[in-house]
N, C-alpha and C. Protein backbone atom coordinates (compact mmCIF):
# COMPACT_ATOMS: atom_id res chain seq x y z
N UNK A 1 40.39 8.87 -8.47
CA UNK A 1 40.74 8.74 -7.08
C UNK A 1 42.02 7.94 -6.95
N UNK A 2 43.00 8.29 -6.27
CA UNK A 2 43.84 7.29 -5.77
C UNK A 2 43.74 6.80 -4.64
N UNK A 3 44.69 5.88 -4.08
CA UNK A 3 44.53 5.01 -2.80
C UNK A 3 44.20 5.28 -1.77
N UNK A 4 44.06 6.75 -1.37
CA UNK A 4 44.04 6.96 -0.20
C UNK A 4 42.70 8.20 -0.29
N UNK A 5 41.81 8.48 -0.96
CA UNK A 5 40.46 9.02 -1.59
C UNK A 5 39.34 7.96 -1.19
N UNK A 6 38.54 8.27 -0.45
CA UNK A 6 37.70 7.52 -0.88
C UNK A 6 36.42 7.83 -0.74
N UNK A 7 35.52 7.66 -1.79
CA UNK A 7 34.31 8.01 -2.00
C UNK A 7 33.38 7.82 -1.04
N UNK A 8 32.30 8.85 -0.85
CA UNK A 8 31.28 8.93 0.09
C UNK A 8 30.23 9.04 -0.28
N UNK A 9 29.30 7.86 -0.29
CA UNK A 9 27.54 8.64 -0.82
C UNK A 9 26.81 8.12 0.17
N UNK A 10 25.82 10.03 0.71
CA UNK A 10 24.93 9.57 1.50
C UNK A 10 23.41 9.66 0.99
N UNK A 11 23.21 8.88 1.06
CA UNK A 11 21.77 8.45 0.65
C UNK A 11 20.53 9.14 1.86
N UNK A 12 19.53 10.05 1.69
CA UNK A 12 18.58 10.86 2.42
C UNK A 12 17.45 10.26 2.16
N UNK A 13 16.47 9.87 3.13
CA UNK A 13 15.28 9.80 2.68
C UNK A 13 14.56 10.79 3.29
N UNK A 14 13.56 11.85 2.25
CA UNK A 14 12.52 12.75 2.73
C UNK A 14 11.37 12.26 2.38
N UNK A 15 10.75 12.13 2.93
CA UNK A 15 9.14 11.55 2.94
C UNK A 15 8.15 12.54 2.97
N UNK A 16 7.72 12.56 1.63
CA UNK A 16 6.32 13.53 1.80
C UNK A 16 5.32 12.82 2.10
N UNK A 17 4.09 12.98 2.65
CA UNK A 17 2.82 13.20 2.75
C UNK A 17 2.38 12.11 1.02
N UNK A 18 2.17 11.23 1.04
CA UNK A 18 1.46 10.86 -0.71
C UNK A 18 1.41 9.30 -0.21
N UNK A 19 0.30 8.62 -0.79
CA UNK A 19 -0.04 7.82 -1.12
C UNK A 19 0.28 7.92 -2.91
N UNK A 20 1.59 6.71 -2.99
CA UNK A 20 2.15 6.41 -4.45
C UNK A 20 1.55 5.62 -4.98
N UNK A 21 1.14 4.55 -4.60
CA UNK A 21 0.06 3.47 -5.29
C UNK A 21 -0.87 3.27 -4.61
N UNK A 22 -2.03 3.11 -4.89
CA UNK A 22 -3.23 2.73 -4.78
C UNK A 22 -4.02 1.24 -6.44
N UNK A 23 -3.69 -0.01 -6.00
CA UNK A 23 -3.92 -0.63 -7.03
C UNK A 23 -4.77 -2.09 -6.62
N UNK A 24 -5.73 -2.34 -7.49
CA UNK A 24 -6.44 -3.72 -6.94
C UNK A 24 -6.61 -4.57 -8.38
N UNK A 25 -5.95 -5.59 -8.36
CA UNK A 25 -6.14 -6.59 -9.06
C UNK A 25 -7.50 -7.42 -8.95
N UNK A 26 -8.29 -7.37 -9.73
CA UNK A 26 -9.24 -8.12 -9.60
C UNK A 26 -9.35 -9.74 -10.09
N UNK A 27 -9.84 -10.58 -9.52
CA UNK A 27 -9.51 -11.99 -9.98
C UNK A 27 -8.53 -12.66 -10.38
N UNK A 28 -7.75 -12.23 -9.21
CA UNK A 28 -6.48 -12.71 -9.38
C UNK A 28 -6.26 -14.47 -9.15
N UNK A 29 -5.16 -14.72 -10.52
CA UNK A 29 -4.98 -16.46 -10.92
C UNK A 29 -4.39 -16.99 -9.08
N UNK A 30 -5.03 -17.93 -9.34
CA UNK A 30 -4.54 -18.88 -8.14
C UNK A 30 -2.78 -18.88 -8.25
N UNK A 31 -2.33 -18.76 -9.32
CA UNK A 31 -0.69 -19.35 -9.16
C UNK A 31 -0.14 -17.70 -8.52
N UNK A 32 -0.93 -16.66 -8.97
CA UNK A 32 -0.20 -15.04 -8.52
C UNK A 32 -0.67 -14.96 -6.89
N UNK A 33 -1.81 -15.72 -6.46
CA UNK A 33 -2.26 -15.88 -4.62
C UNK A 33 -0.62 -16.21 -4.40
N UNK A 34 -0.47 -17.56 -4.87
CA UNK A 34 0.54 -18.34 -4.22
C UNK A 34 1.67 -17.50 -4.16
N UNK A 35 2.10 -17.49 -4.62
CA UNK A 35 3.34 -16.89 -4.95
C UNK A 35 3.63 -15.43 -4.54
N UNK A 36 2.21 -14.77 -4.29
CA UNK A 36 2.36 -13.54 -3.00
C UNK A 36 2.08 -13.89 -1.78
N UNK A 37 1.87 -15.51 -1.66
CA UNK A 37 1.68 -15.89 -0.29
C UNK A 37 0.34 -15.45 0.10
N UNK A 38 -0.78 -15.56 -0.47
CA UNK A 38 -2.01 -15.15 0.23
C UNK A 38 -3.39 -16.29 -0.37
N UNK A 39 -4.33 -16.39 0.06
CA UNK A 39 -5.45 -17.42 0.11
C UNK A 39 -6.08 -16.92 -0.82
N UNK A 40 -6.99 -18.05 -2.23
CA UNK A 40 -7.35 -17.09 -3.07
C UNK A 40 -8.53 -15.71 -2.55
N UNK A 41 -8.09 -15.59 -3.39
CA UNK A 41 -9.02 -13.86 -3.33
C UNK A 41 -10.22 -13.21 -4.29
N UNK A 42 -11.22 -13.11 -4.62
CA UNK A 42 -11.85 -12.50 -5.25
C UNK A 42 -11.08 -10.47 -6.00
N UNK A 43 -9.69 -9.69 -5.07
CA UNK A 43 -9.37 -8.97 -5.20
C UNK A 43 -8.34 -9.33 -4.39
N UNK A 44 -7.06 -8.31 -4.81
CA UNK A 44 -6.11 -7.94 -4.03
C UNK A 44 -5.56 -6.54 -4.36
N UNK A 45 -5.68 -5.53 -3.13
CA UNK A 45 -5.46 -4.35 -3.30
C UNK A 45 -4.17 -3.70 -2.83
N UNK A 46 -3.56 -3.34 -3.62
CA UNK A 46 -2.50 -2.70 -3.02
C UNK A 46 -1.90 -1.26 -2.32
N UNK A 47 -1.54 -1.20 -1.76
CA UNK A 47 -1.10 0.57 -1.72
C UNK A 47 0.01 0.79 -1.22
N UNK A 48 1.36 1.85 -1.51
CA UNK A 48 2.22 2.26 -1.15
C UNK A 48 2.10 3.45 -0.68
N UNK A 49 3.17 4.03 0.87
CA UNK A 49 2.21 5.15 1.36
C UNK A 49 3.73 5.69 1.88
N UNK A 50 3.74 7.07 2.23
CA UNK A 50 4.93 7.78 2.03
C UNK A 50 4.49 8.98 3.28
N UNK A 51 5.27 8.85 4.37
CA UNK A 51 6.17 8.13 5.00
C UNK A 51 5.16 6.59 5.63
N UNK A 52 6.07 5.68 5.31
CA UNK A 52 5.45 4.45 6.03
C UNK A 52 4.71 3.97 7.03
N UNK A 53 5.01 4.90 7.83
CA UNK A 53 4.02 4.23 8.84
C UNK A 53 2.87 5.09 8.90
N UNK A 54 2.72 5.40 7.68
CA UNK A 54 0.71 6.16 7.24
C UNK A 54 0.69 4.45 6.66
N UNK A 55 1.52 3.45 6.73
CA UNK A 55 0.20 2.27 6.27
C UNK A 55 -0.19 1.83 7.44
N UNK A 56 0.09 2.13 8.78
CA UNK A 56 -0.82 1.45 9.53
C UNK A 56 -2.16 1.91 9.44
N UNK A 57 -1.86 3.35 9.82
CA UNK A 57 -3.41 4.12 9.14
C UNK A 57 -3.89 3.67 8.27
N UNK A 58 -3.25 3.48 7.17
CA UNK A 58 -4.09 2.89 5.97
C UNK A 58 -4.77 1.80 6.14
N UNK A 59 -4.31 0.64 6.88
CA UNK A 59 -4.83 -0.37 7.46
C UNK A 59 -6.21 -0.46 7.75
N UNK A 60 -5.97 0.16 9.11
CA UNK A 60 -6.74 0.37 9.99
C UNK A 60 -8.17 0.97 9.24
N UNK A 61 -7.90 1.87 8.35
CA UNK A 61 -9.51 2.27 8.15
C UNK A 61 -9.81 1.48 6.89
N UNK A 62 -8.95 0.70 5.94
CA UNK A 62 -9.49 -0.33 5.22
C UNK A 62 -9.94 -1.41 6.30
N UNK A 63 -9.28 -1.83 6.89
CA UNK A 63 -10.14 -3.05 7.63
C UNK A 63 -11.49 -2.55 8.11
N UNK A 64 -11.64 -1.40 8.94
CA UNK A 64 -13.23 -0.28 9.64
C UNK A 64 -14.16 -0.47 8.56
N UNK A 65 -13.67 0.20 7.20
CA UNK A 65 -14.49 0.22 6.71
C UNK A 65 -15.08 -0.49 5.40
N UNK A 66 -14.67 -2.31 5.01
CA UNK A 66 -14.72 -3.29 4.75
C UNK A 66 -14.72 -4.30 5.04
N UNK A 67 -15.37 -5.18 4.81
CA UNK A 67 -15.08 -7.04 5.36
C UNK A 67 -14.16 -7.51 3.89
N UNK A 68 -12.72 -6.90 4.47
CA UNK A 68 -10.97 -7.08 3.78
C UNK A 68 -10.61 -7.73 4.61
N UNK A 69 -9.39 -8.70 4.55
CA UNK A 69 -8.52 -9.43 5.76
C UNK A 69 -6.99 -8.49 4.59
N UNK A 70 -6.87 -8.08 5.93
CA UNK A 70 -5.26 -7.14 6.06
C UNK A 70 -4.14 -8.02 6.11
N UNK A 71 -3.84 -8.63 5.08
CA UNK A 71 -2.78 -9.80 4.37
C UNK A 71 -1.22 -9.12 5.01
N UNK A 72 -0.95 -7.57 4.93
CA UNK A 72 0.10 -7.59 5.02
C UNK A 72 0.41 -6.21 5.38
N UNK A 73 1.26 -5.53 6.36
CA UNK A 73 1.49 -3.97 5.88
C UNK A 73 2.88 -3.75 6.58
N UNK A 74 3.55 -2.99 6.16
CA UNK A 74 5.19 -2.65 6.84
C UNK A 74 5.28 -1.30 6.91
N UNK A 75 5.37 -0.85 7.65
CA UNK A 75 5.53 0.48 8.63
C UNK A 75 6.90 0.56 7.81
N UNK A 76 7.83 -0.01 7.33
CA UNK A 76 9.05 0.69 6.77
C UNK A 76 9.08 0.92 5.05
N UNK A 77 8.23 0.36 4.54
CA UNK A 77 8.13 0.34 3.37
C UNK A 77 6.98 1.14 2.84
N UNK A 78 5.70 1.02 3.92
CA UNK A 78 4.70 1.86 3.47
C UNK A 78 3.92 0.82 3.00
N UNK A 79 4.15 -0.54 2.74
CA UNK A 79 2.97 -1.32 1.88
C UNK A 79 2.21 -1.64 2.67
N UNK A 80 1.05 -1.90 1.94
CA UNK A 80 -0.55 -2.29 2.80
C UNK A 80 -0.82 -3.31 1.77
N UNK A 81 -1.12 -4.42 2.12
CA UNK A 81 -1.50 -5.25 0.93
C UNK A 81 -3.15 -5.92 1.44
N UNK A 82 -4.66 -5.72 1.12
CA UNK A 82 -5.69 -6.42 1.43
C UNK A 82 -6.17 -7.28 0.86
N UNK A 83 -7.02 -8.19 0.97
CA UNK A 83 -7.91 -9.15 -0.21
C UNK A 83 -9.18 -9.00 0.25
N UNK A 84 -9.79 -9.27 -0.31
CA UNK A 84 -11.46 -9.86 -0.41
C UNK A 84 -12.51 -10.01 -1.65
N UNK A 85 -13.38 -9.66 -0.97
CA UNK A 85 -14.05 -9.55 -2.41
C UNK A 85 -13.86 -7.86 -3.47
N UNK A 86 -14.09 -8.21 -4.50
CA UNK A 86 -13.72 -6.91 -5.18
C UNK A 86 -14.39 -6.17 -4.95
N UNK A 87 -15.74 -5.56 -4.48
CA UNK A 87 -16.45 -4.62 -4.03
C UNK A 87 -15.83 -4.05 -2.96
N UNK A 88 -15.25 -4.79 -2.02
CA UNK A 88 -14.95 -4.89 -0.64
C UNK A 88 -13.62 -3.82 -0.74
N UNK A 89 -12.93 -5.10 -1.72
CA UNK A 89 -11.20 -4.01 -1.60
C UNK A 89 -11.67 -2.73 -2.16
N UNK A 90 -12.23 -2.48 -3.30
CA UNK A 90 -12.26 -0.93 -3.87
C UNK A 90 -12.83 -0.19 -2.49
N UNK A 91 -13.94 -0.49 -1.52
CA UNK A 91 -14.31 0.55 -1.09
C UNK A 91 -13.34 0.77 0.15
N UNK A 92 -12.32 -0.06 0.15
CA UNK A 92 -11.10 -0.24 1.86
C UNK A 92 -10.40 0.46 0.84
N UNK A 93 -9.69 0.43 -0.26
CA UNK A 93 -9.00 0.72 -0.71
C UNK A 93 -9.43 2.78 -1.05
N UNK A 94 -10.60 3.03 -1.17
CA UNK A 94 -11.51 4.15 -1.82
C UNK A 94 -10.94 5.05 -0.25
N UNK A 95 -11.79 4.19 0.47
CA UNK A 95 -11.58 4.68 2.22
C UNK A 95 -10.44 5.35 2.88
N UNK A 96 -9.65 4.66 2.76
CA UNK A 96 -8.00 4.73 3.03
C UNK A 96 -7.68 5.89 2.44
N UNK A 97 -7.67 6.34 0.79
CA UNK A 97 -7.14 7.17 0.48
C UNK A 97 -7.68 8.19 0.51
N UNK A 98 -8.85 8.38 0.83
CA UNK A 98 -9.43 9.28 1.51
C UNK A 98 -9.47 10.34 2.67
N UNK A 99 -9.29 8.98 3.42
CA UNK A 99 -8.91 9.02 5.01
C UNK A 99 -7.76 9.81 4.92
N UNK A 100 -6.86 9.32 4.40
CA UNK A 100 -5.33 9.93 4.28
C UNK A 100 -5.42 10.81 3.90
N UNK A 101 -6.03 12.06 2.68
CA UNK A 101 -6.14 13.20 2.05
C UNK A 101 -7.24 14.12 3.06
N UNK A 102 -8.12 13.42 3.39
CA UNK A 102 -9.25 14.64 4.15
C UNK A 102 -8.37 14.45 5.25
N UNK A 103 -7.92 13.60 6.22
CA UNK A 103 -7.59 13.85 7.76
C UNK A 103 -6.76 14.49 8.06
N UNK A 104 -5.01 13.49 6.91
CA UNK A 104 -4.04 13.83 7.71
C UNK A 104 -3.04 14.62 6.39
N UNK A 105 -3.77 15.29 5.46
CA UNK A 105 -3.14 16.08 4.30
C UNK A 105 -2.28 15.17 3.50
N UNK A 106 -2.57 13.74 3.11
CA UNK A 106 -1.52 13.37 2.30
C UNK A 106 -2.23 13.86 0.73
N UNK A 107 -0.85 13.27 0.30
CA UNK A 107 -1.48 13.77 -1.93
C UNK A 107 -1.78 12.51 -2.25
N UNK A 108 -3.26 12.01 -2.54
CA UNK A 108 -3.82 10.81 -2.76
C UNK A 108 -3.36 10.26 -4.10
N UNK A 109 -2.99 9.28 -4.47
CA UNK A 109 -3.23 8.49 -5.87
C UNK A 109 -4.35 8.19 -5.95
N UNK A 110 -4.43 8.27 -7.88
CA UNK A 110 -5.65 7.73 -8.29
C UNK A 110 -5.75 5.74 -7.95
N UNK A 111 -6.78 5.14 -7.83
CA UNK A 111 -6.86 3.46 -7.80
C UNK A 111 -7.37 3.14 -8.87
N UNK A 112 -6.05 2.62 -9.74
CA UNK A 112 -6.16 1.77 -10.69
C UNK A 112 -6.40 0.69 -10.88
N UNK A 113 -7.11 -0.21 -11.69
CA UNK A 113 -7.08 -1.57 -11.63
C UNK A 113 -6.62 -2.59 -12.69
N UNK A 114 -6.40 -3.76 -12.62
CA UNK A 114 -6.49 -4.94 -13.53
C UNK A 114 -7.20 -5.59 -13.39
């Protein structure tokens, strides 16, 4: 390029339909609470959701259908972050991606754990 060229990149976002992560840490160390900013936890579940604002949805039917406290979720990013007890998050976490594949056609991830 010379001086008077100048480069253009446009960056697109297309958002399919998918839940990308689905993940719950179980017994998670007091120093990894802190440092994600949350109260200890017996679990902390995660999920990334595509287009973003399916995490409010996601939310919403993990909280319905668990006693989870909904730590965190961003409509622009897609994250949903819950805690509770580990029975609790797997079945908010089980729920959700569910919810999302039978209702509103997303492509579910499997929920992995540590």
């Amino acid at each position: 390029m010379d001086g008077g060229d100048r480069l253009r990149v446009i960056q697109e976002y297309v958002p399919g339909k998918q839940v990308t992560l689905a993940h719950i840490i179980r017994n998670p160390k007091d120093d990894l609470c802190n440092k994600v900013g949350i109260h200890k936890a017996g679990a902390i579940g995660i999920m990334t959701i595509t287009p973003g604002e399916g995490a409010i949805i996601a939310a919403d039917v993990a909280s319905k259908s668990s006693t989870v406290n909904v730590d965190f979720v961003d409509r622009f990013t897609g994250c949903v972050i819950v805690t509770g007890e580990v029975a609790s998050v797997e079945n908010a976490l089980r729920a959700a991606v569910i919810s999302l594949k039978d209702i509103l056609g997303f492509f579910p991830a499997e929920i992995t754990y540590t």
